[in-house]
Protein backbone atom coordinates (compact mmCIF):
# COMPACT_ATOMS: atom_id res chain seq x y z
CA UNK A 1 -141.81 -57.37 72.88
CA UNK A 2 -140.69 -53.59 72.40
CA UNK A 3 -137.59 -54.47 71.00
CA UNK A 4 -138.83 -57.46 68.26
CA UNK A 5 -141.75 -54.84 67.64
CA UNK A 6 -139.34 -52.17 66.42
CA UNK A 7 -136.96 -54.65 64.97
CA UNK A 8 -140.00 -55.74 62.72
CA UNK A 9 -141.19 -52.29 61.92
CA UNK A 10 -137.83 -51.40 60.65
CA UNK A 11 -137.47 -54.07 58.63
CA UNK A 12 -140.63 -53.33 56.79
CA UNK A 13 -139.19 -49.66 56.03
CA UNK A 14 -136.50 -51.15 54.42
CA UNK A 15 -138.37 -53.71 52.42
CA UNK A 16 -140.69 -51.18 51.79
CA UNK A 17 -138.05 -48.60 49.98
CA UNK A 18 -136.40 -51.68 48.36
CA UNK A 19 -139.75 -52.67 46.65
CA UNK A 20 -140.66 -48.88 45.76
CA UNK A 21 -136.96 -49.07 43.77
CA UNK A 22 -137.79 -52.12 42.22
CA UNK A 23 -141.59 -51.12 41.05
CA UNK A 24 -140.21 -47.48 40.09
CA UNK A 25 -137.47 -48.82 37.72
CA UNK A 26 -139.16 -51.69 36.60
CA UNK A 27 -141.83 -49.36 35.10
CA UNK A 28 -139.30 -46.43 34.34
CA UNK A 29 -137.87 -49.29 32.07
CA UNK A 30 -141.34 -50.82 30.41
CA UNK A 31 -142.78 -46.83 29.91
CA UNK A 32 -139.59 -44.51 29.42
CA UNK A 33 -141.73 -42.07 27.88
CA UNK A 34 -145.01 -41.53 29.31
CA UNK A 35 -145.43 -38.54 27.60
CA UNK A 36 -145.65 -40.79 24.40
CA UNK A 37 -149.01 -42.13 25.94
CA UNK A 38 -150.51 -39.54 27.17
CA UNK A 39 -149.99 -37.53 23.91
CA UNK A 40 -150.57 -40.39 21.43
CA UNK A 41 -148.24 -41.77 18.73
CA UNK A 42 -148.73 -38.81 16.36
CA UNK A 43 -146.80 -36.15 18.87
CA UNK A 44 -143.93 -34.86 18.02
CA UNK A 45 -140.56 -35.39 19.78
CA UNK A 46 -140.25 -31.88 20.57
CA UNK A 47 -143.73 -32.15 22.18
CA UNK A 48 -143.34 -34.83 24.53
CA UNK A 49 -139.89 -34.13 25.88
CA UNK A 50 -141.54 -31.19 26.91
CA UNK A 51 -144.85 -32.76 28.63
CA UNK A 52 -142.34 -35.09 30.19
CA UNK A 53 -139.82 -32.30 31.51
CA UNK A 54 -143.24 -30.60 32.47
CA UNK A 55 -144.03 -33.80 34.52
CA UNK A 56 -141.00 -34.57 36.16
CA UNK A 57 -139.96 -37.37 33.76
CA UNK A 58 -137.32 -36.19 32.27
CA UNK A 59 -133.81 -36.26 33.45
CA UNK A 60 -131.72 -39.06 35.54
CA UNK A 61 -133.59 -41.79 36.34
CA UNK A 62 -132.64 -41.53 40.68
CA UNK A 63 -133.85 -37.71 39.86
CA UNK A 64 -137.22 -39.06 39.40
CA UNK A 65 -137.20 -41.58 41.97
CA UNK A 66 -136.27 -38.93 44.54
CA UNK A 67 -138.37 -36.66 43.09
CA UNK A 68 -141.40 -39.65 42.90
CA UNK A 69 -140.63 -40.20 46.96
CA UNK A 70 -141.18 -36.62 48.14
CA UNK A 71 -144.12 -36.79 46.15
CA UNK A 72 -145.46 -39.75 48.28
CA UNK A 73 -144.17 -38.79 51.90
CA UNK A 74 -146.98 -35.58 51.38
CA UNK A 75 -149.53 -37.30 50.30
CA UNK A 76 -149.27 -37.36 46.68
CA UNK A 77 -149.70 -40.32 44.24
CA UNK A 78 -149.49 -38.17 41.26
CA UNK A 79 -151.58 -37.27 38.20
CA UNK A 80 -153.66 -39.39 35.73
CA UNK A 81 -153.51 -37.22 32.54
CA UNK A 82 -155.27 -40.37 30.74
CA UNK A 83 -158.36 -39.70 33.63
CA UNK A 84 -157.56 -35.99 34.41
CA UNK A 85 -157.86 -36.36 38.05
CA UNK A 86 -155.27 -36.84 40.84
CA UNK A 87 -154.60 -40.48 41.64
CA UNK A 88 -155.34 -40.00 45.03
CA UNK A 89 -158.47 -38.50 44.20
CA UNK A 90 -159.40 -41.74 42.24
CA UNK A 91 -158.96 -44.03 45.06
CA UNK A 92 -160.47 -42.07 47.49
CA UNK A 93 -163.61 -42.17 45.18
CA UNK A 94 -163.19 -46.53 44.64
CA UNK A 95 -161.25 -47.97 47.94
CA UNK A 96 -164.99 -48.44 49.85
CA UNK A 97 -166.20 -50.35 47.11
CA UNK A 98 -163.50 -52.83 46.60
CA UNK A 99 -163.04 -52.77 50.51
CA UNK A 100 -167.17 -53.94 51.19
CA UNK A 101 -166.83 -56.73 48.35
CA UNK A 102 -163.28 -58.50 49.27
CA UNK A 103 -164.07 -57.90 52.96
CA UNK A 104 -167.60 -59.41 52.83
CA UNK A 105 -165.84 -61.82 50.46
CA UNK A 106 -163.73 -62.97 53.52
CA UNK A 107 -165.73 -62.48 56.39
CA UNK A 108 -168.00 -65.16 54.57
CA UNK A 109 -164.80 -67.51 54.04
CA UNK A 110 -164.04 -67.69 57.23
CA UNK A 111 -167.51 -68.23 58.92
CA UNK A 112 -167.24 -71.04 56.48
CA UNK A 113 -163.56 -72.48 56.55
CA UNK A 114 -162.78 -72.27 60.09
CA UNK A 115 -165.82 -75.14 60.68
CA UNK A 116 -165.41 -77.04 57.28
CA UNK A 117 -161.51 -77.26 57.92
CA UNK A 118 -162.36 -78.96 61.59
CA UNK A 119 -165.24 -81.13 60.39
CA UNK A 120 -162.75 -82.68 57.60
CA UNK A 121 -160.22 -82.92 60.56
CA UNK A 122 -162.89 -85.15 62.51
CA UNK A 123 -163.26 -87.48 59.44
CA UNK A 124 -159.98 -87.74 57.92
CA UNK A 125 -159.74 -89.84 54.87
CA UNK A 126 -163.57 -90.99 54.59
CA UNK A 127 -165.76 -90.33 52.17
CA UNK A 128 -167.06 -87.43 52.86
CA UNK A 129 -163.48 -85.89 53.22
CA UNK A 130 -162.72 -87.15 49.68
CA UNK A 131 -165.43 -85.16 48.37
CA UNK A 132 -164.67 -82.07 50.34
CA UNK A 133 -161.58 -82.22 49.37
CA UNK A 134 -161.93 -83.06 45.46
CA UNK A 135 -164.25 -80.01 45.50
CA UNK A 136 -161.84 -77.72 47.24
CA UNK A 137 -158.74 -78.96 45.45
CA UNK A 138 -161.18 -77.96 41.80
CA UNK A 139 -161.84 -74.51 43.14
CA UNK A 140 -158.26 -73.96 43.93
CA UNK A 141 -156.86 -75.05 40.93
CA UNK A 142 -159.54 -72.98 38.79
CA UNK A 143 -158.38 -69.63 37.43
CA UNK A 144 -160.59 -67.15 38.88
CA UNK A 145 -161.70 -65.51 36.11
CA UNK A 146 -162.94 -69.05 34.90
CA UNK A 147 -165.20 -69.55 37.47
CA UNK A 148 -166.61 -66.31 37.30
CA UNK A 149 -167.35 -66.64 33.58
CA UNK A 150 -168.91 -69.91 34.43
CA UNK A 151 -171.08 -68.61 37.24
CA UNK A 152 -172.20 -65.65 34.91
CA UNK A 153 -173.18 -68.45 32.04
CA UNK A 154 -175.37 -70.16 34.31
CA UNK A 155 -176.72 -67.98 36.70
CA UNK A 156 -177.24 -65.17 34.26
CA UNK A 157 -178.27 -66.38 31.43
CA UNK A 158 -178.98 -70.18 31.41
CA UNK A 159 -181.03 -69.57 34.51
CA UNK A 160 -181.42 -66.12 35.34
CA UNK A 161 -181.54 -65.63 38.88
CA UNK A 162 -178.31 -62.92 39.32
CA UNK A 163 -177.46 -59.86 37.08
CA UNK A 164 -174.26 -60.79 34.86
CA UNK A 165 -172.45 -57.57 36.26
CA UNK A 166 -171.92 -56.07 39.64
CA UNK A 167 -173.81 -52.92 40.78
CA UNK A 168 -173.10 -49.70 38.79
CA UNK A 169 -174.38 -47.59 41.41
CA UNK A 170 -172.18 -45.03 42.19
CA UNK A 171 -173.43 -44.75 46.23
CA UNK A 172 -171.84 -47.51 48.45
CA UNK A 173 -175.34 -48.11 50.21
CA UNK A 174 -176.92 -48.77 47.15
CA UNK A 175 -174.32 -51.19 46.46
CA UNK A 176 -174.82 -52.95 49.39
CA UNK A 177 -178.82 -53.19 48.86
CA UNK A 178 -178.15 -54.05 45.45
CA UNK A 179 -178.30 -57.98 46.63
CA UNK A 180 -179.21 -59.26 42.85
CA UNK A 181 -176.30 -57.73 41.14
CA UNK A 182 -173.97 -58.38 44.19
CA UNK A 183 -174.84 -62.29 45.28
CA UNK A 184 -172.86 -63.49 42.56
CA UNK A 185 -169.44 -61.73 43.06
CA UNK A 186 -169.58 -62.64 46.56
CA UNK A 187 -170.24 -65.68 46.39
CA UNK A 188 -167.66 -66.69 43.78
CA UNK A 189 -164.89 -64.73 45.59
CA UNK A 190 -166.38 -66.32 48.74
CA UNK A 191 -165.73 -70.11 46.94
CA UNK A 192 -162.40 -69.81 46.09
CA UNK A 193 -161.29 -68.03 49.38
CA UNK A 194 -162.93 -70.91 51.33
CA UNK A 195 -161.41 -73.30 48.75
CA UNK A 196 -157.76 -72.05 50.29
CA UNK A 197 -158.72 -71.46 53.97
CA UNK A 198 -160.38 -74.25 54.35
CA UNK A 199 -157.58 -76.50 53.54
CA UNK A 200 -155.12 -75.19 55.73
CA UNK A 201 -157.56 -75.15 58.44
CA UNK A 202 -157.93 -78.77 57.84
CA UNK A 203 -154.16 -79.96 58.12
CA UNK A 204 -153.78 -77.85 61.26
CA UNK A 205 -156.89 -79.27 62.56
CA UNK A 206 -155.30 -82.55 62.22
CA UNK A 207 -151.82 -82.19 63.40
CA UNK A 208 -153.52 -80.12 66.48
CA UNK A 209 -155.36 -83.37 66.87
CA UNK A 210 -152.39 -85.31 67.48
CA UNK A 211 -151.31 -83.00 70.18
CA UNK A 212 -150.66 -84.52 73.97
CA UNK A 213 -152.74 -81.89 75.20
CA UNK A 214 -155.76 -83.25 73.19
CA UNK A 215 -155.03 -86.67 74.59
CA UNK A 216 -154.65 -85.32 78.08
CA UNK A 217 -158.41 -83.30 77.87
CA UNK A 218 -159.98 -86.16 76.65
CA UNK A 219 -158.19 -88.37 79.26
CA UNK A 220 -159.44 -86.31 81.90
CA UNK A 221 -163.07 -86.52 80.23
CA UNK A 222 -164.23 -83.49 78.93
CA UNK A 223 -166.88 -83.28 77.08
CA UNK A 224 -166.27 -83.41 73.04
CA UNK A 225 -168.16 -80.20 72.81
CA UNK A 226 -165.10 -77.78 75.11
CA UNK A 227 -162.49 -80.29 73.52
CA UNK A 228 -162.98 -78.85 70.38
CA UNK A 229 -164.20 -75.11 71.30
CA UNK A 230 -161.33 -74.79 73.93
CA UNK A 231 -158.43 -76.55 73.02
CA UNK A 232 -159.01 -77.84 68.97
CA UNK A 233 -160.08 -74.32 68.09
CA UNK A 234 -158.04 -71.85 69.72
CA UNK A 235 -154.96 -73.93 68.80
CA UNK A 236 -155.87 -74.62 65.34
CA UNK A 237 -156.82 -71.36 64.20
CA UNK A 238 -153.35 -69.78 64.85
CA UNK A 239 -152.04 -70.53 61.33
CA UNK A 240 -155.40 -68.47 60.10
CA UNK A 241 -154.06 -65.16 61.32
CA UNK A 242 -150.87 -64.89 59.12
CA UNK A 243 -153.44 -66.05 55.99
CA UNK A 244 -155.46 -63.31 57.28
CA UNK A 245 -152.55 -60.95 57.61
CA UNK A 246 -151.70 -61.83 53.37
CA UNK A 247 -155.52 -61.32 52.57
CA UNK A 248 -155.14 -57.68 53.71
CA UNK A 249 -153.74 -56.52 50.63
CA UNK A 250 -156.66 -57.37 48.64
CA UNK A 251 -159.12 -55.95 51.00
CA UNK A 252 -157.78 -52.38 50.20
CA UNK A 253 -156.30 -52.70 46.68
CA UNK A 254 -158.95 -54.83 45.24
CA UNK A 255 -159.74 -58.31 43.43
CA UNK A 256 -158.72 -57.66 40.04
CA UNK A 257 -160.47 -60.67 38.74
CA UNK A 258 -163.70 -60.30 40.25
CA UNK A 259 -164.07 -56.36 39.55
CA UNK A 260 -163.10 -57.01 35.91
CA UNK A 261 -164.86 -59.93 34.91
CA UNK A 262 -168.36 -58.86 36.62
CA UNK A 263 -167.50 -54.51 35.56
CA UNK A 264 -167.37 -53.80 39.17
CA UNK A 265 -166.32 -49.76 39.79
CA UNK A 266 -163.50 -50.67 42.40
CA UNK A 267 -159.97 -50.38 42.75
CA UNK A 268 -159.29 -53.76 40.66
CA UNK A 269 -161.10 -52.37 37.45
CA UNK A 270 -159.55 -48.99 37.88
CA UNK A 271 -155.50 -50.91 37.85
CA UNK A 272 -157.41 -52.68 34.68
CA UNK A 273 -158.20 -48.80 32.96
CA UNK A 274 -154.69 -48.23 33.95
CA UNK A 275 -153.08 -51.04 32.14
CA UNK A 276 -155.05 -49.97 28.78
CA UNK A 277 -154.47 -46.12 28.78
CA UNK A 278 -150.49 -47.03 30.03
CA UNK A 279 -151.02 -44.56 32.87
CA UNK A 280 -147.83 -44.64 34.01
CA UNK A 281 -148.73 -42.51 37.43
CA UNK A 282 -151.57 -44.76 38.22
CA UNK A 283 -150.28 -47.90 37.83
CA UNK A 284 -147.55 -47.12 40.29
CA UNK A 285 -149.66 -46.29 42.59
CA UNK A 286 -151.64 -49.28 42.62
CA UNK A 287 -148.89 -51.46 42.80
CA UNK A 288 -146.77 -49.31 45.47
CA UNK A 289 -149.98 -49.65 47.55
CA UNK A 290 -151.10 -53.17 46.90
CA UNK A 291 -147.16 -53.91 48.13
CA UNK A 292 -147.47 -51.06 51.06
CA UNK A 293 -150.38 -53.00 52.20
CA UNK A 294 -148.57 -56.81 51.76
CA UNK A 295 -145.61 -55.45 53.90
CA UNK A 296 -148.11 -54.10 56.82
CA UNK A 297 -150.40 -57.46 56.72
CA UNK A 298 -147.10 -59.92 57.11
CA UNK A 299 -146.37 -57.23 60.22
CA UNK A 300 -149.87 -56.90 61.65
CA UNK A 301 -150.21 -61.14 61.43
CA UNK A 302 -146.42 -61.47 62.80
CA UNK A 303 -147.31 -59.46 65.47
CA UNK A 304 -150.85 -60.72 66.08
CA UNK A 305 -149.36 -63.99 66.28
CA UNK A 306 -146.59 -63.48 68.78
CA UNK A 307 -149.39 -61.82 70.69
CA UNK A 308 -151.71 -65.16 69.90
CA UNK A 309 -149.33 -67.80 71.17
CA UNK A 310 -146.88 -67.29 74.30
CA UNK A 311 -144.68 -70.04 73.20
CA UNK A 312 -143.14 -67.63 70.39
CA UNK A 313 -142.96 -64.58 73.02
CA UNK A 314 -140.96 -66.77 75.44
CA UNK A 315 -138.63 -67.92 72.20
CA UNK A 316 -137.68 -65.10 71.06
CA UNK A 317 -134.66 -63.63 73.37
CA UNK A 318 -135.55 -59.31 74.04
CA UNK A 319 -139.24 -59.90 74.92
């Protein structure tokens, strides 16, 4: 187990300096000149090769990137200019809030896929499964910002029962108290996550179904009841943790859809500022993070699952 664990860990350092490369120069090449943005059209030349020698953007490309990744290993994410505060600053001040929406988001989903995904799996193919799954297969195929403009349309101003935009307080309690302006981002983001989960816990419900060991408990008469809690459950729910493991990115970096569409003060909305001011320092961040945190939730769920299932541990040779 030592050895796959540090076989995996360094092969997310690598992937992780790979995809830093990539985002650096991909951005290098759509914003050569962020001086140009910061300063405005009207600049002169003179003017913002200087801001951008000032700033570290000038000079050879690798330059930059090296300079960019000592930066990072103490603890800086740079400077927003555009928002005159440190980047790091500016997530410190958002991360809670997009952390106690996407995370109540999913707690929700599962409480709610995990058991919808094995009731379908008990009634495969009848009617109520059709429905289920026409209603599921709607959500999933929706683009998110649809649904929430929908939801805000009916539930905000056809019938008002929710405020059409999330909390604006500025205190994460009161956010969390604020239940009228909250209910409806929730619950949206809590749809279309249970729209996914739900479906995959459905098709491994099934195939666990089909299992000898199923045949074998129910051979040996158990009751339905530890069937499904001890065997149908455990075994089903494996494929969960590496969907788990790919939601962790958004727990931390935000639903972009969700903060936009309902003005929500989170790390989504503040990627969205980013986009329209071209803040070159911020957007980087965001993304270098939002891929920081996709590496380390494919490692945590790899992990979690060799840990889950014995069958891998004794596969894998080293363990």
């Amino acid at each position: 187990m030592r050895e796959y664990l540090l076989r995996r860990i360094a092969t997310s350092v690598i992937v992780l300096i790979g995809i830093s490369m990539i985002l650096f120069m991909m951005l290098h090449l759509t914003y050569p000149q962020p001086g140009r943005a910061v300063l405005g059209v009207k600049a002169s030349v003179a003017a913002v090769t200087a801001w951008n020698r000032q700033n570290g953007f000038a000079g050879p490309v690798t330059w930059q990137y090296w300079r960019y990744v000592s930066l990072l290993l103490h603890g800086n994410l740079g400077y927003s200019a555009k928002l005159n505060k440190p980047v790091a600053e500016l997530f410190a001040q958002r991360w809670a809030r997009s952390l106690y929406l996407t995370g109540t988001s999913l707690l929700l989903a599962m409480l709610v896929a995990v058991p919808l995904g094995i009731w379908q799996a008990l009634r495969p193919n009848q009617f109520a499964d059709h429905v289920t799954t026409g209603v599921q297969m709607v959500l999933y195929a929706i683009p998110a910002w649809l649904l929430y403009v929908l939801a805000i349309q009916l539930l905000a101003f056809t019938v008002p029962v929710f405020g059409y935009q999330a909390s604006q307080s500025t205190s994460l309690w009161a956010v969390m108290g604020d239940w009228h302006d909250m209910t409806l981002p929730i619950v949206c983001s809590t749809a279309l996550i249970v729209a996914g989960l739900s479906r995959y816990m459905r098709s491994a419900a099934i195939d666990t179904l089909a299992q000898d060991f199923i045949n074998v408990a129910r051979a040996k008469g158990l009751p339905r009841r530890l069937v499904l809690s001890r065997h149908l459950l455990r075994n089903a729910s494996l494929p969960m943790i590496t969907l788990l493991g790919l939601s962790v990115p958004a727990l931390l970096a935000g639903n972009f859809f969700v903060e936009v569409v309902f003005n929500y003060n989170g790390l989504g909305l503040l990627f969205y500022t980013g986009l329209q001011n071209e803040d070159y320092p911020l957007m980087l961040a965001y993304l270098l993070v939002g891929a920081i945190l996709t590496v380390l939730g494919n490692l945590a769920a790899d992990i979690a699952y060799t840990v889950a299932d014995p069958r891998l541990r004794l596969a894998r040779p080293g363990q």
